[in-house]
N, C-alpha and C. Protein backbone atom coordinates (compact mmCIF):
# COMPACT_ATOMS: atom_id res chain seq x y z
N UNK A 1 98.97 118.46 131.09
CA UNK A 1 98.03 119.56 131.21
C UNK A 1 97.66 120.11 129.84
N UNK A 2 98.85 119.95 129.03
CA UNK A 2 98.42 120.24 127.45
C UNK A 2 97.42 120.02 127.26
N UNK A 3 97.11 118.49 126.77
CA UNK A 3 96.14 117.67 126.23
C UNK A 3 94.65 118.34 126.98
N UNK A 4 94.56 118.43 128.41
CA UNK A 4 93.61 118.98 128.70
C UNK A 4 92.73 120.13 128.07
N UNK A 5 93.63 121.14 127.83
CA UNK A 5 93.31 122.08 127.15
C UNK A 5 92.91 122.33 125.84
N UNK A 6 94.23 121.21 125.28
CA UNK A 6 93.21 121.06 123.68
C UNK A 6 92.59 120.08 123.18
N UNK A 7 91.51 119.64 124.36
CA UNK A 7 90.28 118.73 123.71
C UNK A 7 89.07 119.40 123.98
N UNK A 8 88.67 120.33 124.27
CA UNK A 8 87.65 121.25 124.64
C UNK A 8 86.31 121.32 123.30
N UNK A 9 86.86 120.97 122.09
CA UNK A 9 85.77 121.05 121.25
C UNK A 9 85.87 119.96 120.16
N UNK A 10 84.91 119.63 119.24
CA UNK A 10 84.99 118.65 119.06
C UNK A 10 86.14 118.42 117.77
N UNK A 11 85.92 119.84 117.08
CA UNK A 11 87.44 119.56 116.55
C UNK A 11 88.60 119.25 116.68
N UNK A 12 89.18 119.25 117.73
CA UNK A 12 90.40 119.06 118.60
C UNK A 12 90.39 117.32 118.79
N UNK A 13 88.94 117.24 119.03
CA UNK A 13 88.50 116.00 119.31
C UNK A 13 89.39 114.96 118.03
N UNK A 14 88.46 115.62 116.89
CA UNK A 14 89.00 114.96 116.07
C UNK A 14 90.34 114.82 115.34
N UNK A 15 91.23 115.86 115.83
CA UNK A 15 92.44 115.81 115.52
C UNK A 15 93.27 114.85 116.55
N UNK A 16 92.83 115.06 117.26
CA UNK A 16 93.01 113.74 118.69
C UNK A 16 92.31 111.96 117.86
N UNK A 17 91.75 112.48 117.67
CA UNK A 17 91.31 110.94 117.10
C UNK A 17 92.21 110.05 116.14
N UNK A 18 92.18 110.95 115.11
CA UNK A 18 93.69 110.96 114.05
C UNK A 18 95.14 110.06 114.74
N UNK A 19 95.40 111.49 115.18
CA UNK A 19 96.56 110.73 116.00
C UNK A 19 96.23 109.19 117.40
N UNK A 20 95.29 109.54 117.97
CA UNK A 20 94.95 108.17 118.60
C UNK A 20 94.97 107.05 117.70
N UNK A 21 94.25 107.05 116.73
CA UNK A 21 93.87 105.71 115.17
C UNK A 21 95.25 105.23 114.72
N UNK A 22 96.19 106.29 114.65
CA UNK A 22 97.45 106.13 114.13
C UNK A 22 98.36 105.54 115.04
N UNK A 23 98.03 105.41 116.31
CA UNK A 23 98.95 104.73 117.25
C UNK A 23 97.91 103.34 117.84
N UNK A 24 96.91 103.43 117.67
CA UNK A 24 95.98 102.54 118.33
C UNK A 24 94.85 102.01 117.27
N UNK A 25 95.84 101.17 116.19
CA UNK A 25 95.17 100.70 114.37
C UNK A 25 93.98 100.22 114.97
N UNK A 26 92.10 99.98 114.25
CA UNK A 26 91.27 99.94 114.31
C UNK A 26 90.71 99.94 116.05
N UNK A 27 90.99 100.64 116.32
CA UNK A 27 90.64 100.73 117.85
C UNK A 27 89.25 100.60 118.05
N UNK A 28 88.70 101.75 116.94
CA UNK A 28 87.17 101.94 117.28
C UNK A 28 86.29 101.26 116.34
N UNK A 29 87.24 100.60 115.12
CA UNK A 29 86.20 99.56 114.38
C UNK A 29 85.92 98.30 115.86
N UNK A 30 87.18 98.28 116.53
CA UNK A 30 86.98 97.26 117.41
C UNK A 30 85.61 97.36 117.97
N UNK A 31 85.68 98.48 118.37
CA UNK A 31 84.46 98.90 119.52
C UNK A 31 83.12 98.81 119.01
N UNK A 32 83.05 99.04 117.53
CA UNK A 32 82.16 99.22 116.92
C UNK A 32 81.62 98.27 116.94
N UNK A 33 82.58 97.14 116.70
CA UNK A 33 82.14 95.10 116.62
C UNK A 33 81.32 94.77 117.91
N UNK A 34 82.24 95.62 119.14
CA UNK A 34 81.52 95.04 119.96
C UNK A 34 80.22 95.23 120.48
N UNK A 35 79.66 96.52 120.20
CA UNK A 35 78.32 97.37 120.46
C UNK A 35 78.71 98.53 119.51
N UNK A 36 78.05 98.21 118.10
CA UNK A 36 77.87 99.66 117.64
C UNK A 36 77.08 101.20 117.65
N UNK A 37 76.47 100.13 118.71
CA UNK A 37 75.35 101.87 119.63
C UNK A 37 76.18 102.57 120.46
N UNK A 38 77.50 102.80 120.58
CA UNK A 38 78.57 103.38 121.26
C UNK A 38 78.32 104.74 121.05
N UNK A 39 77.77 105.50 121.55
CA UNK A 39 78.55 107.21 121.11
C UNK A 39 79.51 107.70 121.23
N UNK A 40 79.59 109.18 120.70
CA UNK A 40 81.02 109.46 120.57
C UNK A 40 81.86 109.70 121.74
N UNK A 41 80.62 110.47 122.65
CA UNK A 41 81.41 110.24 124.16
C UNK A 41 81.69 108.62 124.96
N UNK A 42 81.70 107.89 124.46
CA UNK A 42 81.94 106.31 124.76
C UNK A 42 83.06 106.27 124.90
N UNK A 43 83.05 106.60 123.21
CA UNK A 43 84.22 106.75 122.52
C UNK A 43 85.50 107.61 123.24
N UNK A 44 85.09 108.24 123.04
CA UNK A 44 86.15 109.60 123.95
C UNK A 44 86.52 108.98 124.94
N UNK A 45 85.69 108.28 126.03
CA UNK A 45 86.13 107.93 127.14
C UNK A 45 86.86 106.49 127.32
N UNK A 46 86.38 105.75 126.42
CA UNK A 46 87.54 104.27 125.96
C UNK A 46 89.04 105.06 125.67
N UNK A 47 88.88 106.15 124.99
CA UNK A 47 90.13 105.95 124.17
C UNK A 47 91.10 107.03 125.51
N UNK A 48 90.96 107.60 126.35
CA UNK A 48 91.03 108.10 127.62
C UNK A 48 91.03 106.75 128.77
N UNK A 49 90.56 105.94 128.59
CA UNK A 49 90.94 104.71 129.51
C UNK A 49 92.20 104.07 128.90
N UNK A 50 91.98 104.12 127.50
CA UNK A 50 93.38 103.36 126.70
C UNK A 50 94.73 104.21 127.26
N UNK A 51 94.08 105.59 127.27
CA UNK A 51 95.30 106.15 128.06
C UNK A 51 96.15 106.21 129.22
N UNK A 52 95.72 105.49 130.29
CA UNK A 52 95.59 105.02 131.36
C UNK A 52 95.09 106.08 132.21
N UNK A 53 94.25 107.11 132.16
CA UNK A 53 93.99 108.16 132.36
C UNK A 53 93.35 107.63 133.49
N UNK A 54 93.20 108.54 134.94
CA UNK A 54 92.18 108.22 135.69
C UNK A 54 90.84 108.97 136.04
N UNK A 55 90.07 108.46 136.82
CA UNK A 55 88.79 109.50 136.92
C UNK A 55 88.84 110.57 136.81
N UNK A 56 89.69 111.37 137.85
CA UNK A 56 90.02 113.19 137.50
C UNK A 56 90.23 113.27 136.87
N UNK A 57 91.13 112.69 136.03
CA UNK A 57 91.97 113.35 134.59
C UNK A 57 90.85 113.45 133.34
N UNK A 58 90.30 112.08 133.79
CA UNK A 58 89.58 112.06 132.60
C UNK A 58 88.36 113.30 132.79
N UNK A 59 87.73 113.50 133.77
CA UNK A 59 86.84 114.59 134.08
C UNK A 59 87.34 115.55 133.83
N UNK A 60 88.79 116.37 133.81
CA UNK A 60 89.29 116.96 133.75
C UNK A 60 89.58 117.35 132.11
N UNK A 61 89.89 116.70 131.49
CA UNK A 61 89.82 116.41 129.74
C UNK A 61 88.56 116.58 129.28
N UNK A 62 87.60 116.15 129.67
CA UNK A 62 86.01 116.14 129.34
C UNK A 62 85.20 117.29 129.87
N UNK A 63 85.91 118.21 130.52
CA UNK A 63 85.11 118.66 130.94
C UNK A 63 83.73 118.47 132.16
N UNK A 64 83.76 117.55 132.95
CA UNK A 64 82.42 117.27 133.11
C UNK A 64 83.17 116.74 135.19
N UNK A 65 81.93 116.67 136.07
CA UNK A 65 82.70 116.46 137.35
C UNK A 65 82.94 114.65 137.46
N UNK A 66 84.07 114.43 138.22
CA UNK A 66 84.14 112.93 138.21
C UNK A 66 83.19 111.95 138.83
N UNK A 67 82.20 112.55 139.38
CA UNK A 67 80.96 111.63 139.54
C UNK A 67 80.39 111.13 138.22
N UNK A 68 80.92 111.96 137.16
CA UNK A 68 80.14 111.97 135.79
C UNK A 68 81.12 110.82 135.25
N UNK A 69 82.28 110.91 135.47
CA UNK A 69 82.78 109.92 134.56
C UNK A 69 82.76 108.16 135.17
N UNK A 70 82.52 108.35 136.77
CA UNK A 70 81.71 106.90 137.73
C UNK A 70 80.66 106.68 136.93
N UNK A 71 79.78 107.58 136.44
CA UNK A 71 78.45 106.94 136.25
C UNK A 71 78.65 106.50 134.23
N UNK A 72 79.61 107.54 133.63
CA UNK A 72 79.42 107.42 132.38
C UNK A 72 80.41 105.80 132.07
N UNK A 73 81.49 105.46 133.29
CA UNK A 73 82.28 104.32 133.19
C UNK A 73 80.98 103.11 133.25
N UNK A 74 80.06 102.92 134.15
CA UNK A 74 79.68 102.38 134.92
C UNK A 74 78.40 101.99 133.48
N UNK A 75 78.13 102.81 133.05
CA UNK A 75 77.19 102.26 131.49
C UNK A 75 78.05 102.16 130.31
N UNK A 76 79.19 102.30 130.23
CA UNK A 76 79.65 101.56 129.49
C UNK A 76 79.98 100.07 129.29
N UNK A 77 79.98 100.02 131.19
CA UNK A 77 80.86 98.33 131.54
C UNK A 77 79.34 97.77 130.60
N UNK A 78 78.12 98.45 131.00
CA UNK A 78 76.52 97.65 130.64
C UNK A 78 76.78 97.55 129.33
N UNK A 79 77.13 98.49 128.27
CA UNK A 79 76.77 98.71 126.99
C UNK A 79 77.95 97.49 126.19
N UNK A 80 79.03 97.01 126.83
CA UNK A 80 80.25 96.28 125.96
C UNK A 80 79.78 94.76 126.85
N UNK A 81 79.08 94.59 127.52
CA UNK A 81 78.16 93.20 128.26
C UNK A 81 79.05 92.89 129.08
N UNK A 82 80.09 93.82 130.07
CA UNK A 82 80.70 92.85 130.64
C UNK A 82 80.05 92.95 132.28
N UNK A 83 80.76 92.20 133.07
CA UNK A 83 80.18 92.03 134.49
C UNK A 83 80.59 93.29 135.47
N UNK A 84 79.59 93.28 136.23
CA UNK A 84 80.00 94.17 137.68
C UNK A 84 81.24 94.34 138.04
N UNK A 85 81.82 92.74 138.00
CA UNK A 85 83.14 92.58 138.61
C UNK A 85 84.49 92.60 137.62
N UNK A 86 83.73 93.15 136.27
CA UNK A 86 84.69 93.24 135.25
C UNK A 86 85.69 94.29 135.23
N UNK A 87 87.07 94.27 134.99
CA UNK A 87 87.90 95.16 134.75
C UNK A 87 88.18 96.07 133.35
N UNK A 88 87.38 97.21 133.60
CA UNK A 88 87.19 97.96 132.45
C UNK A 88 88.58 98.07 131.94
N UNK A 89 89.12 98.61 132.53
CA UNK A 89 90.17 99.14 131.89
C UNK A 89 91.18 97.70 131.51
N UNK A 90 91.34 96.71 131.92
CA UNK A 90 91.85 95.90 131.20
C UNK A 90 91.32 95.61 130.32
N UNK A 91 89.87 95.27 130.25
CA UNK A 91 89.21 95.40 128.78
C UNK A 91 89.74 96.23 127.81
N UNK A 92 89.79 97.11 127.52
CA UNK A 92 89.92 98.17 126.83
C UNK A 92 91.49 97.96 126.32
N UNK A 93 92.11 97.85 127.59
CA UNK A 93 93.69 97.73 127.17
C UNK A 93 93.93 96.64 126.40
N UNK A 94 92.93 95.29 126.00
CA UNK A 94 92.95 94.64 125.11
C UNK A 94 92.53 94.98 123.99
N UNK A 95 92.01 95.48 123.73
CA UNK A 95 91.35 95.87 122.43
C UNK A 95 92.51 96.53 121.30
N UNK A 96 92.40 95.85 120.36
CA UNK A 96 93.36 96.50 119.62
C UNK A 96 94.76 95.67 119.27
């Protein structure tokens, strides 16, 4: 419930990032390789899947309702080229 609370702005964000980079070495150069038109909320939300975080939680961290994070998962699978039937989150859990 911590963590929830202190990602609310984007500073936090980035102190979160820090420590994510430091446990998870080029995570987001990875991402970068793979589609560097990623934004930062992409971002946010890969590194929240790396967490094994699920829909609520992650809506819950982000701020935003979990229909939002179905639809924001659902253009990411488009934006990294993988298939319909692709497993995001194992994706992701490779990376790195």
């Amino acid at each position: 419930l911590q963590i929830n609370h202190s990602l609310r702005s984007d500073k936090d964000w980035d102190v979160f990032k820090l420590y994510f980079e430091d446990v998870n070495r080029n995570f987001y150069n990875k991402l970068n390789e793979i589609n560097p038109n990623l934004t930062t909320n992409d971002h946010r939300l890969c590194a929240l899947i790396k967490l094994n975080m699920n829909s609520k939680e992650m809506a819950s961290v982000l701020n935003v309702a979990p229909n939002s994070i179905k639809s924001s998962r659902y253009r990411l699978k488009k934006k990294l080229c993988l298939d319909i039937e692709a497993d995001l989150e194992e994706f992701i859990r490779n990376i790195g």
